[in-house]
PDB file of N, CA and C in Angstrom:
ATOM      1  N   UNK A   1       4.881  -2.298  -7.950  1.00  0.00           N
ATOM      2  CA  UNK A   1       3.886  -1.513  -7.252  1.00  0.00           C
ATOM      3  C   UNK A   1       3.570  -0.289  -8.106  1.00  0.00           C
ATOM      4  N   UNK A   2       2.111   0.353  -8.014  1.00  0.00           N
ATOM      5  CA  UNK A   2       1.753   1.311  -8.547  1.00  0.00           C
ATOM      6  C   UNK A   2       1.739   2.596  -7.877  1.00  0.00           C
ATOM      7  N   UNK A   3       1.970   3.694  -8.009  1.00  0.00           N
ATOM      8  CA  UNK A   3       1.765   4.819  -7.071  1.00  0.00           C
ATOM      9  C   UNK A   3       0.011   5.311  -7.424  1.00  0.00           C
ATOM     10  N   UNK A   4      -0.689   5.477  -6.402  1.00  0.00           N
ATOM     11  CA  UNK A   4      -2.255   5.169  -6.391  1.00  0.00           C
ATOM     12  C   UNK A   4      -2.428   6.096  -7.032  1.00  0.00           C
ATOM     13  N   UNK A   5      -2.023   7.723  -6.985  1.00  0.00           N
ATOM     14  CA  UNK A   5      -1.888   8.804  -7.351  1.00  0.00           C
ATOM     15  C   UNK A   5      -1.592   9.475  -9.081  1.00  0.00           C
ATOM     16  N   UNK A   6      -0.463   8.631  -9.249  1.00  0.00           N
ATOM     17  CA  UNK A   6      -0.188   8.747 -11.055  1.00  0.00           C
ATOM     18  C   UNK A   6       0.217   7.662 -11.456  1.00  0.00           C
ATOM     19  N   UNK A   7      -0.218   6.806 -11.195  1.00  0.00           N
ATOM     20  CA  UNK A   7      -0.041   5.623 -11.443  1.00  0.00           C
ATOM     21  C   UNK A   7       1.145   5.022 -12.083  1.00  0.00           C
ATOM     22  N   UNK A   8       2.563   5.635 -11.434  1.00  0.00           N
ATOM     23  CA  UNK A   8       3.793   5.098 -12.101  1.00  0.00           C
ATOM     24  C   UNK A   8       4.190   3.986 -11.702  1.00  0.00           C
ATOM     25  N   UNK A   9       4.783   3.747 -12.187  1.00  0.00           N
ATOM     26  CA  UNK A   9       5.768   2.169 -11.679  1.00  0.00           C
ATOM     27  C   UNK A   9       6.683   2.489 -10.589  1.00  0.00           C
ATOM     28  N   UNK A  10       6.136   1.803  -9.541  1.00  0.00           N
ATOM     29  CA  UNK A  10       8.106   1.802  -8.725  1.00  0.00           C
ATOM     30  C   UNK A  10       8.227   0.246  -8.071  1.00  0.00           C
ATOM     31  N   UNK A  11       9.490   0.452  -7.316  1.00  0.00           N
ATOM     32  CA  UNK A  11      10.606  -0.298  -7.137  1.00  0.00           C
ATOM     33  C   UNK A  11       9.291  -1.039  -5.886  1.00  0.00           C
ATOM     34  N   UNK A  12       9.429  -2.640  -5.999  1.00  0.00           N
ATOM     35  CA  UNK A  12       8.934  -2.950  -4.651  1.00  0.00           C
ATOM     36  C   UNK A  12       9.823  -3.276  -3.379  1.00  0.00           C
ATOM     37  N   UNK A  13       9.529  -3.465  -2.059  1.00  0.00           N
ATOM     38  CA  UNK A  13      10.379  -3.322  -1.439  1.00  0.00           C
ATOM     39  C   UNK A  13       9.472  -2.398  -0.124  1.00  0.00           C
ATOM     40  N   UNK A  14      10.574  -2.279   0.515  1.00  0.00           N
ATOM     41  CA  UNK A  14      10.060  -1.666   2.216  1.00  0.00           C
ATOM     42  C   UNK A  14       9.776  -0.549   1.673  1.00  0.00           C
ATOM     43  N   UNK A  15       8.799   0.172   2.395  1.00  0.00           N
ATOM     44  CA  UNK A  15       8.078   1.350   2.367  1.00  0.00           C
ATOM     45  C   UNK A  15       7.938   2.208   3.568  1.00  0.00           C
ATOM     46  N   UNK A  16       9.300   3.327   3.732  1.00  0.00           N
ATOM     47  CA  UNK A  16       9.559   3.881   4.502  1.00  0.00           C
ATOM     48  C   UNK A  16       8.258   4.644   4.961  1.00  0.00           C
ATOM     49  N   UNK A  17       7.853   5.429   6.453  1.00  0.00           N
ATOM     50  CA  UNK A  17       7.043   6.223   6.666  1.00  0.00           C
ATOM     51  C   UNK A  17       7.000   7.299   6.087  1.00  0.00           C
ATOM     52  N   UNK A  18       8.007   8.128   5.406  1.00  0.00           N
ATOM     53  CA  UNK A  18       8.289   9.523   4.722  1.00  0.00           C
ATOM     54  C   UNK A  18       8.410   9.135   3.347  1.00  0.00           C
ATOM     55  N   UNK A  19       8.356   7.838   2.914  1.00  0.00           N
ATOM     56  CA  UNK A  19       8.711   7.370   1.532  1.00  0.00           C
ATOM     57  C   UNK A  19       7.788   8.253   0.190  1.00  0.00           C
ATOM     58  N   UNK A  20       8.301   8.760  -0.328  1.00  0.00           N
ATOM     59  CA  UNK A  20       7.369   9.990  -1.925  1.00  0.00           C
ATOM     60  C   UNK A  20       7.249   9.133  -2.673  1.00  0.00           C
ATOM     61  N   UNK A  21       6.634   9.261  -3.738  1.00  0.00           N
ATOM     62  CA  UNK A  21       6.857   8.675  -5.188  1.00  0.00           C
ATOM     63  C   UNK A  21       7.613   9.686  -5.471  1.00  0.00           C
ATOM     64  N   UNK A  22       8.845   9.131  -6.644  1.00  0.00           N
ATOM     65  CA  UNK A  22       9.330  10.111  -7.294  1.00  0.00           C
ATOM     66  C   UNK A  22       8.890  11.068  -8.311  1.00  0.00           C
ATOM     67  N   UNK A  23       7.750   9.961  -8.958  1.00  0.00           N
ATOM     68  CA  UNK A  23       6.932  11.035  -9.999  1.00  0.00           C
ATOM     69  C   UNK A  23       6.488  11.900  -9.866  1.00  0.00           C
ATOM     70  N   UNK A  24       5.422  12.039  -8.879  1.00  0.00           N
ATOM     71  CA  UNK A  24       4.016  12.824  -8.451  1.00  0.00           C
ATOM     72  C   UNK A  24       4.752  13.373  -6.667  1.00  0.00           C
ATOM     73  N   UNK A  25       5.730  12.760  -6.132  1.00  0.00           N
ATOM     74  CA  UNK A  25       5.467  13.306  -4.952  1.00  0.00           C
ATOM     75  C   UNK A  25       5.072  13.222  -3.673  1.00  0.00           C
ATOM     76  N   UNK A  26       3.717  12.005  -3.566  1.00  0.00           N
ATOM     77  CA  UNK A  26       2.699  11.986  -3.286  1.00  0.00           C
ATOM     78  C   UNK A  26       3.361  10.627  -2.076  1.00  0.00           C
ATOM     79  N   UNK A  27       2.802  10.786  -0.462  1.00  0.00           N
ATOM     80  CA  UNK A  27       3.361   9.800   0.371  1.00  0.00           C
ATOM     81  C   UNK A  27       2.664   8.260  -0.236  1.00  0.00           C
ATOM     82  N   UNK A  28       3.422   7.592  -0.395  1.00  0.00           N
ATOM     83  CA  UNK A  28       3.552   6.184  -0.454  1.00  0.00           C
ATOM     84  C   UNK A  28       3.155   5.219   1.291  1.00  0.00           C
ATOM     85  N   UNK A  29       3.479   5.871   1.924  1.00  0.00           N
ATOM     86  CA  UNK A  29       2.884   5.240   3.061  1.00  0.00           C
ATOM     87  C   UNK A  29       1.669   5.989   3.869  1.00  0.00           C
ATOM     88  N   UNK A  30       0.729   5.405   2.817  1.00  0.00           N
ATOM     89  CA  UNK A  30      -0.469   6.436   3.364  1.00  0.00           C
ATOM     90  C   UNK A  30      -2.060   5.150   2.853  1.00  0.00           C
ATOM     91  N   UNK A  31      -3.010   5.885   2.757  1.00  0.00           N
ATOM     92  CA  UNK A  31      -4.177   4.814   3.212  1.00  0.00           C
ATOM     93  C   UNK A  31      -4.681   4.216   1.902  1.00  0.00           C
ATOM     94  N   UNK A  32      -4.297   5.439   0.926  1.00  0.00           N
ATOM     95  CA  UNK A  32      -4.985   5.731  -0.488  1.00  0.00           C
ATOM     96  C   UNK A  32      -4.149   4.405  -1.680  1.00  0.00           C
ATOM     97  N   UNK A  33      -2.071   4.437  -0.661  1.00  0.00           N
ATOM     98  CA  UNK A  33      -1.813   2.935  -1.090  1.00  0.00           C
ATOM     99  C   UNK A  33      -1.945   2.087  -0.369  1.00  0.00           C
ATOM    100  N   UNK A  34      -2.762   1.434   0.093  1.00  0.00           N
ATOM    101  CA  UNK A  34      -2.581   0.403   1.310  1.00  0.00           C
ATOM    102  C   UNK A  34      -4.000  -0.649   0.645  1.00  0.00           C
ATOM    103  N   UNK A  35      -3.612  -2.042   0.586  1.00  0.00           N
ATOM    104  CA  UNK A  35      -4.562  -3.080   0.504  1.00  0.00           C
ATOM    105  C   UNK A  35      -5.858  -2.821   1.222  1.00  0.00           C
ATOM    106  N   UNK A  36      -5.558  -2.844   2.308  1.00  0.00           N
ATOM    107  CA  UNK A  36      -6.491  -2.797   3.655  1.00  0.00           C
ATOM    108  C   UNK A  36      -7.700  -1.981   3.523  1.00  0.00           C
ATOM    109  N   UNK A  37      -7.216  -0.485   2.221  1.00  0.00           N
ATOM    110  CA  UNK A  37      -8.739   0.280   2.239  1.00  0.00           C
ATOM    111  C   UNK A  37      -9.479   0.124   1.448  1.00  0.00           C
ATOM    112  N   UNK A  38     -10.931   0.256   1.589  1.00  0.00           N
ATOM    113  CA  UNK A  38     -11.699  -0.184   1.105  1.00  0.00           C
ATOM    114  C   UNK A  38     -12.178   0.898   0.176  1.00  0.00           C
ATOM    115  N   UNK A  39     -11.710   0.527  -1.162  1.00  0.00           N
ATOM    116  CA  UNK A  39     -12.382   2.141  -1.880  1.00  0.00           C
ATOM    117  C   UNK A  39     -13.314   2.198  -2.070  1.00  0.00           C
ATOM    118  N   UNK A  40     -14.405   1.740  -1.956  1.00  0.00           N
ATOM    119  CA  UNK A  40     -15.466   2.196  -2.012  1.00  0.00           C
ATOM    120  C   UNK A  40     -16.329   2.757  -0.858  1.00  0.00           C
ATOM    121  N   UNK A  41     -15.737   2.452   0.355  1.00  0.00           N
ATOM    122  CA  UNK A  41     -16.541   2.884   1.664  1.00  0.00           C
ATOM    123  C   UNK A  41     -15.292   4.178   2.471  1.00  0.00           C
ATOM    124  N   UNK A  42     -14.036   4.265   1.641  1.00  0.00           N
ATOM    125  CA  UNK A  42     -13.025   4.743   2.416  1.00  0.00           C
ATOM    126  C   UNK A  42     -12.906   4.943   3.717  1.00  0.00           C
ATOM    127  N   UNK A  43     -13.064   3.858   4.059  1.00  0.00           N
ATOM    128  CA  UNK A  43     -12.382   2.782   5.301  1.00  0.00           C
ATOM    129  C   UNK A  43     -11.120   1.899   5.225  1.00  0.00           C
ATOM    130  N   UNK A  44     -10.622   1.291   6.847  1.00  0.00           N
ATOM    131  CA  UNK A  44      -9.765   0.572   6.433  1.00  0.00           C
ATOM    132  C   UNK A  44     -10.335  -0.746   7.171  1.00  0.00           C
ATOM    133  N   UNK A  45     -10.237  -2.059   6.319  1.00  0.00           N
ATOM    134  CA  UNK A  45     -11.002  -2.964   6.438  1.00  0.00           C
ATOM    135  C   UNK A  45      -9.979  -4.160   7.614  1.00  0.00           C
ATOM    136  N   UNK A  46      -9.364  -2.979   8.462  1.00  0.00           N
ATOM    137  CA  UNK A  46      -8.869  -3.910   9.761  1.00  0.00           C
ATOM    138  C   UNK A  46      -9.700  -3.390  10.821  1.00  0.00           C
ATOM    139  N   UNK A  47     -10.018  -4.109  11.844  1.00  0.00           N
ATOM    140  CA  UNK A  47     -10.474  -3.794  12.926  1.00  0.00           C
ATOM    141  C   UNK A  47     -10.147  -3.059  14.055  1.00  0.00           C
ATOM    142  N   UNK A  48      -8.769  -3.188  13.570  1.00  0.00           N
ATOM    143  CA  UNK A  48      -7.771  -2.663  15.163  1.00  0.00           C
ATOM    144  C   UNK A  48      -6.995  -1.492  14.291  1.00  0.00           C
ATOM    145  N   UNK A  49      -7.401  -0.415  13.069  1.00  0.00           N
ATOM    146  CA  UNK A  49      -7.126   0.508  13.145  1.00  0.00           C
ATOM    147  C   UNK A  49      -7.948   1.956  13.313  1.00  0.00           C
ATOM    148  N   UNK A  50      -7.265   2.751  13.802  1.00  0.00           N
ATOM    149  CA  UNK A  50      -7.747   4.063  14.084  1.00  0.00           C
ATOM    150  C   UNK A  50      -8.433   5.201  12.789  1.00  0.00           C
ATOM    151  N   UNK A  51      -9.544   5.460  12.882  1.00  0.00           N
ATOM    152  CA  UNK A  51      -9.953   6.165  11.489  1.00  0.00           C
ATOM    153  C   UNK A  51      -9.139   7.184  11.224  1.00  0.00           C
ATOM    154  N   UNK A  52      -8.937   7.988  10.284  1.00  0.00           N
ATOM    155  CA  UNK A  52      -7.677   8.436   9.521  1.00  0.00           C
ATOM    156  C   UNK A  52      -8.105   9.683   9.007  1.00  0.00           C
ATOM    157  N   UNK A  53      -8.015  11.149   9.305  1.00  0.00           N
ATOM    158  CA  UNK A  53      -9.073  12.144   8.000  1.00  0.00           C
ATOM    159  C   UNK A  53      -8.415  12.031   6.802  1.00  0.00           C
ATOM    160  N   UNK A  54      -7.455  12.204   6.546  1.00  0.00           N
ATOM    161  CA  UNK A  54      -6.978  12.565   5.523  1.00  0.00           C
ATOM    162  C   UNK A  54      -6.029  11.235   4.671  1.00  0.00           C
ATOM    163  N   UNK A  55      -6.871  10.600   3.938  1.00  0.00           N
ATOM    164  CA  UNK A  55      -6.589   9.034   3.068  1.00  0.00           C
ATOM    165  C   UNK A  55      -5.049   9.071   2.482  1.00  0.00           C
ATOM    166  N   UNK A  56      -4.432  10.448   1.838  1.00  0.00           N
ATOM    167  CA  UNK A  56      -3.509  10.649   1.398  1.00  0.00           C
ATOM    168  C   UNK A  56      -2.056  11.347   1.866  1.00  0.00           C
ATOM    169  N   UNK A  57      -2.424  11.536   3.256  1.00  0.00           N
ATOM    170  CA  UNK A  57      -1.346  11.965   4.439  1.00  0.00           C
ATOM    171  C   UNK A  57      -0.750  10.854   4.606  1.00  0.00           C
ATOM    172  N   UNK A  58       0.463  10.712   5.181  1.00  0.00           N
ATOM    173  CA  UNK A  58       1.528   9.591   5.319  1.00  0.00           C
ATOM    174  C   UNK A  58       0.736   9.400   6.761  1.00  0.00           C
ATOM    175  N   UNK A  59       0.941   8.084   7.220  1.00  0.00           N
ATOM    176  CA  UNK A  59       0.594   7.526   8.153  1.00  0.00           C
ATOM    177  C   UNK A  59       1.842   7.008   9.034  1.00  0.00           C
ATOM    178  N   UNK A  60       1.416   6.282  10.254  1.00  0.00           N
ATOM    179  CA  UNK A  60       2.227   5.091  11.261  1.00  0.00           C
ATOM    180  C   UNK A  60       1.384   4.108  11.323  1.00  0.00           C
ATOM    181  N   UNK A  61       0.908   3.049  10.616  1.00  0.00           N
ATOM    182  CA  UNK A  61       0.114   2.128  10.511  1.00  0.00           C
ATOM    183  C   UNK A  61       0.786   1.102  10.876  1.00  0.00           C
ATOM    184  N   UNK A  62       0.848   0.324  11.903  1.00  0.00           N
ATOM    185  CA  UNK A  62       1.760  -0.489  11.983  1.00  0.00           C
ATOM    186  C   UNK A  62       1.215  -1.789  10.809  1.00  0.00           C
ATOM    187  N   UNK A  63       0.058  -1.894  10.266  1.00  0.00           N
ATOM    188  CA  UNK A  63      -0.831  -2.433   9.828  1.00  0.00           C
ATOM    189  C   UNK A  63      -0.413  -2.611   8.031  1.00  0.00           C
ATOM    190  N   UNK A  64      -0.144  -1.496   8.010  1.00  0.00           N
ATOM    191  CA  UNK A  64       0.321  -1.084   6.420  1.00  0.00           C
ATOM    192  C   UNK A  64       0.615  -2.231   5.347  1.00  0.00           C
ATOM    193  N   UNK A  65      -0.011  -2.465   4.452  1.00  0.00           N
ATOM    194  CA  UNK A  65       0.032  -3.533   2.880  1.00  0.00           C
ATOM    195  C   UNK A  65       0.398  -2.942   2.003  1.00  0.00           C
ATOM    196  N   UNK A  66       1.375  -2.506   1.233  1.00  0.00           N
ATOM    197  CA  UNK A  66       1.203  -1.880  -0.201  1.00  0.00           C
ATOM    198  C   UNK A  66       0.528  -2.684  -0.843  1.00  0.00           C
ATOM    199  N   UNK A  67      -0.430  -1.384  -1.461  1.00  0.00           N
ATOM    200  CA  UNK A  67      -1.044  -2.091  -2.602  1.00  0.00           C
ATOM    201  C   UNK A  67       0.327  -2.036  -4.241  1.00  0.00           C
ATOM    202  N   UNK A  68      -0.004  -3.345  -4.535  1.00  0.00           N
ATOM    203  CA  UNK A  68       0.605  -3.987  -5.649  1.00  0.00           C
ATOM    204  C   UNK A  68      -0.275  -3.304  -7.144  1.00  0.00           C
ATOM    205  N   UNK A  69      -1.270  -2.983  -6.996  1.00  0.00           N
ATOM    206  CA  UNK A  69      -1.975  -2.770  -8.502  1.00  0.00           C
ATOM    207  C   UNK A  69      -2.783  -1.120  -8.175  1.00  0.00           C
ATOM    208  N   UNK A  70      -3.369  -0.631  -9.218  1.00  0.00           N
ATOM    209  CA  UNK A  70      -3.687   0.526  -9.238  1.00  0.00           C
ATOM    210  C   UNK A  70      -4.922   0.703  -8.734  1.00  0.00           C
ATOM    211  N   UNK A  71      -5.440   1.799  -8.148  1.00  0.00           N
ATOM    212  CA  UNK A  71      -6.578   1.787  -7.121  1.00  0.00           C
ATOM    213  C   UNK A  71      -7.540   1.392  -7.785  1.00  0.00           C
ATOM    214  N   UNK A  72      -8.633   0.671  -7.473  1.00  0.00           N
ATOM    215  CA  UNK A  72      -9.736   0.037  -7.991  1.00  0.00           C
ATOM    216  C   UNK A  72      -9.594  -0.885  -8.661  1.00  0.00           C
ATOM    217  N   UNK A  73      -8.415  -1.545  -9.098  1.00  0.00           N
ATOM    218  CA  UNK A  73      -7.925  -2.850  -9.081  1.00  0.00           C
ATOM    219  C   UNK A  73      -7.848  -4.042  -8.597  1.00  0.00           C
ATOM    220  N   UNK A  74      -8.269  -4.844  -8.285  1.00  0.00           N
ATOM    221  CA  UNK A  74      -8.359  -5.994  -7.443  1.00  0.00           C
ATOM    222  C   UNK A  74      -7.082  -6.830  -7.871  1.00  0.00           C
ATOM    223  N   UNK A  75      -6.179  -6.815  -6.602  1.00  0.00           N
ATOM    224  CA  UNK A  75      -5.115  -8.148  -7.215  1.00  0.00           C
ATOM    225  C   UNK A  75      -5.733  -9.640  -6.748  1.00  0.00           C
ATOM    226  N   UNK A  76      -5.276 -10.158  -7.967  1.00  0.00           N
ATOM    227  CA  UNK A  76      -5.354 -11.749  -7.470  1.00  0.00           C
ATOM    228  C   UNK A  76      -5.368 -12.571  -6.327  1.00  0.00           C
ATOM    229  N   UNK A  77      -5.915 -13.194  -6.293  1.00  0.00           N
ATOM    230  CA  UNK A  77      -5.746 -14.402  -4.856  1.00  0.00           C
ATOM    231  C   UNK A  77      -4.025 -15.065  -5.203  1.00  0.00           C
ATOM    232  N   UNK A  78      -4.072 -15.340  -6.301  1.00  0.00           N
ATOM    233  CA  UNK A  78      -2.794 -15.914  -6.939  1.00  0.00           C
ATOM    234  C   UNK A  78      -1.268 -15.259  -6.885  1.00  0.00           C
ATOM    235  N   UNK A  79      -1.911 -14.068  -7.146  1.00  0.00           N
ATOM    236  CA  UNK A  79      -0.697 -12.806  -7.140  1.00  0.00           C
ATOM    237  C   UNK A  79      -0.276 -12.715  -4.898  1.00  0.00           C
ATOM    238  N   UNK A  80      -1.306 -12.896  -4.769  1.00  0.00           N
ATOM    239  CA  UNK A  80      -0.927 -11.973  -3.285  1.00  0.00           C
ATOM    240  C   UNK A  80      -0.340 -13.712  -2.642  1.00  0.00           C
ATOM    241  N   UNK A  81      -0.868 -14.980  -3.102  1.00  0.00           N
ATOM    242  CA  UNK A  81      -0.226 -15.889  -2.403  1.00  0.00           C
ATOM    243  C   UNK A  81       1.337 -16.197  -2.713  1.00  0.00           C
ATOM    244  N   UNK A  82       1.430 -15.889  -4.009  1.00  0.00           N
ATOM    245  CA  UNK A  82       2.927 -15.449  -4.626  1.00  0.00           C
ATOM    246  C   UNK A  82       3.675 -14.674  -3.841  1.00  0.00           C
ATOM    247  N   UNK A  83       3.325 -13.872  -3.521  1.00  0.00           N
ATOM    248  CA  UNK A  83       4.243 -12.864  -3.426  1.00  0.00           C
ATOM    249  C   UNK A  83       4.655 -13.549  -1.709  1.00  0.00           C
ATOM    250  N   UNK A  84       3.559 -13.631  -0.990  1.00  0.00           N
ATOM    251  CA  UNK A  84       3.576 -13.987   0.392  1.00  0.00           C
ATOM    252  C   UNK A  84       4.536 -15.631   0.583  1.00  0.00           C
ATOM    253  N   UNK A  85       4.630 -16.128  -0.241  1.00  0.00           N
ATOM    254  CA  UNK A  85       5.693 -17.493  -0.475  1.00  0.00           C
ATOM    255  C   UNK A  85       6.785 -17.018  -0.484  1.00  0.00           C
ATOM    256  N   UNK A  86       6.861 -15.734  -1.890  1.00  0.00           N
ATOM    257  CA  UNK A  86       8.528 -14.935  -1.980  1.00  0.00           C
ATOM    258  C   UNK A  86       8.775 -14.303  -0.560  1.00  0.00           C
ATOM    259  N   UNK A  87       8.147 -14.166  -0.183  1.00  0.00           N
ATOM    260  CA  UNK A  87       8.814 -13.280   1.605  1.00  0.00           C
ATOM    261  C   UNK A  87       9.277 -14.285   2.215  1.00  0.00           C
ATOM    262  N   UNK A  88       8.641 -15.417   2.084  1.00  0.00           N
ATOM    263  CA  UNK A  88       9.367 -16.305   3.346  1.00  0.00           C
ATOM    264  C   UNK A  88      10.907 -16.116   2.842  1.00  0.00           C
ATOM    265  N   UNK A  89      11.108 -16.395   1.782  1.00  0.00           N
ATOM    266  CA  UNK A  89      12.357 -16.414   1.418  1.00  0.00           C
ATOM    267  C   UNK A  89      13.059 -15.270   1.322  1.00  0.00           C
ATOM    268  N   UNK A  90      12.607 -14.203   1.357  1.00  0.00           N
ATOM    269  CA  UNK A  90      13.456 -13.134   1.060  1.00  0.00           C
ATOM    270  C   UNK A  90      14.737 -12.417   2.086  1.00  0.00           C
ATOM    271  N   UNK A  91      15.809 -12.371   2.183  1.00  0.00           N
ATOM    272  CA  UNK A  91      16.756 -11.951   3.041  1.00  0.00           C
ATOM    273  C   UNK A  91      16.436 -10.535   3.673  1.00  0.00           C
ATOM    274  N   UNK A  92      16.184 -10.454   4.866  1.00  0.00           N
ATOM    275  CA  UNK A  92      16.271  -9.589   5.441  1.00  0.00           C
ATOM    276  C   UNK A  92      17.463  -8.633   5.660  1.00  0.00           C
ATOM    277  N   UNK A  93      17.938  -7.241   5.112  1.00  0.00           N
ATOM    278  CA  UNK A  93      18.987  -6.639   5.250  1.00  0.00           C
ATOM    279  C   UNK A  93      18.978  -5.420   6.446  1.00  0.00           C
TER     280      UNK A  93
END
């Protein structure tokens, strides 16, 4: 995963509500990383969520996707069916 913000590398994995990047700081569970928004209309392209002012405030989305690639990036059809195969399998701790 990318942090949308400075675009570092981190660890993938659950993404606490208070979760920082370590680099920059910057909440990780917020709109600015999330699949769902639409950067170009900064919206979020679910139906059943609540509009948001501030894109880069940590959220409670029950909705929440990390985005996998850096903002304005488009990931793969390939990449996101991957990854969604690895979950079935992945152990829940």
């Amino acid at each position: 995963m990318i942090c949308y913000k400075c675009s570092a590398e981190l660890a993938d994995g659950t993404i606490g509500f208070n979760a920082v990047c370590d680099s920059c700081g910057s909440y990780l569970h917020c709109c600015r990383q999330c699949r769902l928004l639409n950067t170009k209309t900064g919206r979020c392209t679910s139906s059943t969520t609540d509009p948001v002012r501030d894109l880069e405030d940590r959220n409670y989305c029950e909705e929440f996707q990390p985005r996998r690639t850096a903002p304005g990036r488009r990931e793969r059809p390939a990449d996101e069916a991957r990854e969604r195969f690895r979950d079935l399998f992945r152990k829940n701790d």
